[in-house]
C-alpha atoms as a PDB file:
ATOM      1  CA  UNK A   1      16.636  57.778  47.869  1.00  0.00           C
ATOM      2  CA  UNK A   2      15.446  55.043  50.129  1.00  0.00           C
ATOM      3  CA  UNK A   3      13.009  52.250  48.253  1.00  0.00           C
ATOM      4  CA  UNK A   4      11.409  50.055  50.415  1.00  0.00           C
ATOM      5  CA  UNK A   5      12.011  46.516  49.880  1.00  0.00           C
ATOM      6  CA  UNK A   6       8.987  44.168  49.823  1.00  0.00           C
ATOM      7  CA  UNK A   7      10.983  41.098  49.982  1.00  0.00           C
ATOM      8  CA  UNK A   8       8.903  39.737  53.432  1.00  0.00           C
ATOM      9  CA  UNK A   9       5.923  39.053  51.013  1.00  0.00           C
ATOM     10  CA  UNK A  10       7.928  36.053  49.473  1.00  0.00           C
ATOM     11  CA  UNK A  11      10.207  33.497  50.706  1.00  0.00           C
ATOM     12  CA  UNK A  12      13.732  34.424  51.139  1.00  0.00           C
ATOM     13  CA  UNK A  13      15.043  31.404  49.145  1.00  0.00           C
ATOM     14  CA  UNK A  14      17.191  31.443  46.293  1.00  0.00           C
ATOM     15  CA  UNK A  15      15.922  29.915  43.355  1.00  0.00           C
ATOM     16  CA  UNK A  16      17.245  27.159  41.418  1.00  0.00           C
ATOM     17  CA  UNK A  17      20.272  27.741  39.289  1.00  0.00           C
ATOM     18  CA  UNK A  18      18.243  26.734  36.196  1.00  0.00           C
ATOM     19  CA  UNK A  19      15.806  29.342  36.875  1.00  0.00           C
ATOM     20  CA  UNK A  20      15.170  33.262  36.365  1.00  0.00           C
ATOM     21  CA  UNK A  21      13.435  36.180  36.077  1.00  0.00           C
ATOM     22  CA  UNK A  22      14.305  38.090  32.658  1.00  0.00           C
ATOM     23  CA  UNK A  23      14.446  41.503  33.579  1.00  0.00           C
ATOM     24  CA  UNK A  24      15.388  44.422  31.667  1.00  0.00           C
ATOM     25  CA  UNK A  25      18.667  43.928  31.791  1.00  0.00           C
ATOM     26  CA  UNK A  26      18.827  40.453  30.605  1.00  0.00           C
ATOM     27  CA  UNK A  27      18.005  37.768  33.308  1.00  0.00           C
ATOM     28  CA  UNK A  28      18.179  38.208  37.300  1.00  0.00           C
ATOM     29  CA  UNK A  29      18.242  35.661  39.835  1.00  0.00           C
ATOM     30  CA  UNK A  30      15.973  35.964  42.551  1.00  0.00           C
ATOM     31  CA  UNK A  31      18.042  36.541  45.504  1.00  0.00           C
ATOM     32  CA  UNK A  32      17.440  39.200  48.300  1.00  0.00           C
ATOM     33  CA  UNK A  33      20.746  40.626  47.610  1.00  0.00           C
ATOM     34  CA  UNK A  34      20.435  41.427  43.744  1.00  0.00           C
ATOM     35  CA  UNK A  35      19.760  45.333  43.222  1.00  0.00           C
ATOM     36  CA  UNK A  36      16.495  44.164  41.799  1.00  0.00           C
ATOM     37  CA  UNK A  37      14.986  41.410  42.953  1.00  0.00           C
ATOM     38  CA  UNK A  38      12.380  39.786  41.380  1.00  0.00           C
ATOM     39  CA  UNK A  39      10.716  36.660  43.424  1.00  0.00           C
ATOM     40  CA  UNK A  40       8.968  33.591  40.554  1.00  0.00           C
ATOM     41  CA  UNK A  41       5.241  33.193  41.302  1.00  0.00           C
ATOM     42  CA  UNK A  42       2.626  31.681  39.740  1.00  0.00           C
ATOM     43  CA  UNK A  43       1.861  35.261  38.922  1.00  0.00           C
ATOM     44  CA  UNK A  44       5.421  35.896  36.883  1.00  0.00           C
ATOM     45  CA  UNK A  45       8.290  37.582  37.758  1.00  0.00           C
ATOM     46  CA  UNK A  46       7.384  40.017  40.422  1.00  0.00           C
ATOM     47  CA  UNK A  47       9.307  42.969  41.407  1.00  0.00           C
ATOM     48  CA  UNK A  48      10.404  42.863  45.213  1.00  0.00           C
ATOM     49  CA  UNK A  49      11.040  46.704  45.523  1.00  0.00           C
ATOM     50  CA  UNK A  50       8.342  49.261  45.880  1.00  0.00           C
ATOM     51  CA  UNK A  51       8.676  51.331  42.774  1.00  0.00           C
ATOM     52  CA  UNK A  52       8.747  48.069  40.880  1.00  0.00           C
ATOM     53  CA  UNK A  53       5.720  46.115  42.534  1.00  0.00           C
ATOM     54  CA  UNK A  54       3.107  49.140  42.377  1.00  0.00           C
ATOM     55  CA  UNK A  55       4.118  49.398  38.470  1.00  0.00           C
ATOM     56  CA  UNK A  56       3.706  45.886  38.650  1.00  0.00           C
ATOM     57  CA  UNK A  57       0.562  45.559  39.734  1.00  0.00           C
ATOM     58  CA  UNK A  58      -1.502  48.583  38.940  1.00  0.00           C
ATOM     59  CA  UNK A  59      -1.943  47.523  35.202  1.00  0.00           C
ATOM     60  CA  UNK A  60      -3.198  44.579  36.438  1.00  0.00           C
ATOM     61  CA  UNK A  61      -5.731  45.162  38.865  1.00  0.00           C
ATOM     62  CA  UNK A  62      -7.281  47.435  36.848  1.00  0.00           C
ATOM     63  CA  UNK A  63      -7.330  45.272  33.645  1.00  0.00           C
ATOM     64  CA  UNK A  64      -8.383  42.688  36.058  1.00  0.00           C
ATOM     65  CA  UNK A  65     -11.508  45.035  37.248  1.00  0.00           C
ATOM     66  CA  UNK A  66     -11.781  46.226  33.544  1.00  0.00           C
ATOM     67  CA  UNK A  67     -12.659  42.241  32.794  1.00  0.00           C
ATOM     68  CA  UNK A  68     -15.206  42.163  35.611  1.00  0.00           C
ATOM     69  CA  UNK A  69     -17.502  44.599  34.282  1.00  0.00           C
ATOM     70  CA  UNK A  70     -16.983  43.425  30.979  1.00  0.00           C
ATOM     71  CA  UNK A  71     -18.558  39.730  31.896  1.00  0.00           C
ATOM     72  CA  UNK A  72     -21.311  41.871  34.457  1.00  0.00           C
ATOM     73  CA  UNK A  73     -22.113  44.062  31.164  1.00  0.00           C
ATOM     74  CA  UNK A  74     -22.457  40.787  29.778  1.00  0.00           C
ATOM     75  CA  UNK A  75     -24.328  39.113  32.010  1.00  0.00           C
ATOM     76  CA  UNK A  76     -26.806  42.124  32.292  1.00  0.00           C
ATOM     77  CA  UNK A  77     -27.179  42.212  28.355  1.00  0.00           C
ATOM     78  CA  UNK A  78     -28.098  38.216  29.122  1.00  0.00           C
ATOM     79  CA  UNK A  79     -30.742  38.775  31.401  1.00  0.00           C
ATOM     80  CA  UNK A  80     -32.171  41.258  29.361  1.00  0.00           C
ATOM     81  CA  UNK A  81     -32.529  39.726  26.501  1.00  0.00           C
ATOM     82  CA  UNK A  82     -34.485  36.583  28.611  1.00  0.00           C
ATOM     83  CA  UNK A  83     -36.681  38.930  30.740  1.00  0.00           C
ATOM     84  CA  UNK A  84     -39.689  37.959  28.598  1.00  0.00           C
ATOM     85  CA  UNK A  85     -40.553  42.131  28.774  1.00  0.00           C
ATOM     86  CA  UNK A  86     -41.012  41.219  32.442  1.00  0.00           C
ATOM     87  CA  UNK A  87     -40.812  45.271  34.127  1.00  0.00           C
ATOM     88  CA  UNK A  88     -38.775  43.467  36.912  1.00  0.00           C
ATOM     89  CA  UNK A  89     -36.135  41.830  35.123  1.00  0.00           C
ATOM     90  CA  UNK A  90     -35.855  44.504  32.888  1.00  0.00           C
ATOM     91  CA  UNK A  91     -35.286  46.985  35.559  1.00  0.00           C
ATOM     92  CA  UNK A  92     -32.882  44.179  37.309  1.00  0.00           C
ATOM     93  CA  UNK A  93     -30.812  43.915  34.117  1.00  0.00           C
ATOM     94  CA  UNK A  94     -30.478  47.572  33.406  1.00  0.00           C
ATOM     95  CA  UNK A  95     -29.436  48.455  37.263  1.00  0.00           C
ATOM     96  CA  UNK A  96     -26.804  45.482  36.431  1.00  0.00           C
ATOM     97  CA  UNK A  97     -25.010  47.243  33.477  1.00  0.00           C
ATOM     98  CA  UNK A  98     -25.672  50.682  34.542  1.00  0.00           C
ATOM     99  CA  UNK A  99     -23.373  49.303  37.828  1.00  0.00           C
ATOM    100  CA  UNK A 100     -21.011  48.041  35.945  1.00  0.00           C
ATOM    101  CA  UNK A 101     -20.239  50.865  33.516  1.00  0.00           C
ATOM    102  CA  UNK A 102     -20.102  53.149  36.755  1.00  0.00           C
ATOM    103  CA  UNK A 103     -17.557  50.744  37.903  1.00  0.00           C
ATOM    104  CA  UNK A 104     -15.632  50.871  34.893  1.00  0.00           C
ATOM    105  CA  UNK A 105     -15.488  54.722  34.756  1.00  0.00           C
ATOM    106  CA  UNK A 106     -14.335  54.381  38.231  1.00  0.00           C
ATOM    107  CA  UNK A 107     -11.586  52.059  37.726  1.00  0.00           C
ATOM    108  CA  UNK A 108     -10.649  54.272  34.275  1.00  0.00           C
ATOM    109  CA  UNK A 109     -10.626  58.020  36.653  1.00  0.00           C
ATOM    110  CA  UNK A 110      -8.938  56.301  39.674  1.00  0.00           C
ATOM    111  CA  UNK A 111      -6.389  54.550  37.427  1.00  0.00           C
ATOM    112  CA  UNK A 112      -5.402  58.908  35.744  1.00  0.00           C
ATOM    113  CA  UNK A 113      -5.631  60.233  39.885  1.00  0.00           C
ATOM    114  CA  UNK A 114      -3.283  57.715  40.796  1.00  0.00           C
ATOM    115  CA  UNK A 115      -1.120  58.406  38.183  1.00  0.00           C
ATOM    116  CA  UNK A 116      -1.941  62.108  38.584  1.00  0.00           C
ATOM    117  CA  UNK A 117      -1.245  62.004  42.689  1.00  0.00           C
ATOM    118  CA  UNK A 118       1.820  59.458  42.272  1.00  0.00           C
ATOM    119  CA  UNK A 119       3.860  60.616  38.856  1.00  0.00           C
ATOM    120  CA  UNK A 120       2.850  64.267  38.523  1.00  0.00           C
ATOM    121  CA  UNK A 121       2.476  66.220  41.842  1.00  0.00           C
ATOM    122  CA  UNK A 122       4.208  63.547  44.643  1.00  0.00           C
ATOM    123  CA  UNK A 123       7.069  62.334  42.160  1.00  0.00           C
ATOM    124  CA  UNK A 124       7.411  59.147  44.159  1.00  0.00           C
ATOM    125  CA  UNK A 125      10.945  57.524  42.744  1.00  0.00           C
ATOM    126  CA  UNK A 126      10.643  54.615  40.620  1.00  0.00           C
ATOM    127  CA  UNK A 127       6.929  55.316  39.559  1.00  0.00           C
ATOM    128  CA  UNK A 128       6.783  56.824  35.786  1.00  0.00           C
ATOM    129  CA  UNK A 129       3.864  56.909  33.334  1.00  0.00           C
END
């Protein structure tokens, strides 16, 4: 099976002797040619193969969209509670958390039909729950 190899997102230049990526198989330099490569970013270790990048970075987009309407929830719980009983803020505040528990719901179902498309009914190598 072919995986595509991401490696023209980074810099094809071999790190430092001094430094790696610890991988699951103890550590990996990140070289092009290494069966897995894994390029050191400010990020982390990220995986330079397809397979390895989307599981990668699914779990954190969504916990980093998860976050985001956690601090809107917030911040409509905030204005809220300052509205003075004001029918305008109130209505402001509540279309602000209503939004942002939509988008959390939305993040939570697209996050089980990805994994529903990619793992159970496309089988795309390298992707596993």
């Amino acid at each position: 099976m072919h995986m595509y190899n991401l490696s023209f997102l980074w810099p094809k230049l071999i790190m430092a002797a001094n430094e790696f990526c610890a991988g699951e198989n103890g550590p990996i330099t990140s070289t092009v040619s290494d069966a897995a490569p894994y390029a050191n970013t400010a990020l982390g270790c990220v995986p330079m193969d397809f397979g390895g990048f989307v599981q990668w970075i699914l779990p954190r987009l969504f916990g980093f969209a998860g976050g985001i309407a956690f601090l809107l929830m917030v911040y409509g719980f905030v204005l809220w509670s300052t509205s003075g009983g004001d029918p305008k803020k109130v209505g402001g505040a509540q279309e602000t958390i209503t939004s942002a528990v939509k988008g959390l719901i939305l993040c939570i179902f697209g996050l089980f039909v990805i994994r529903l498309i990619a793992v159970d009914i496309l089988r795309i190598p390298g992707i596993s729950k």
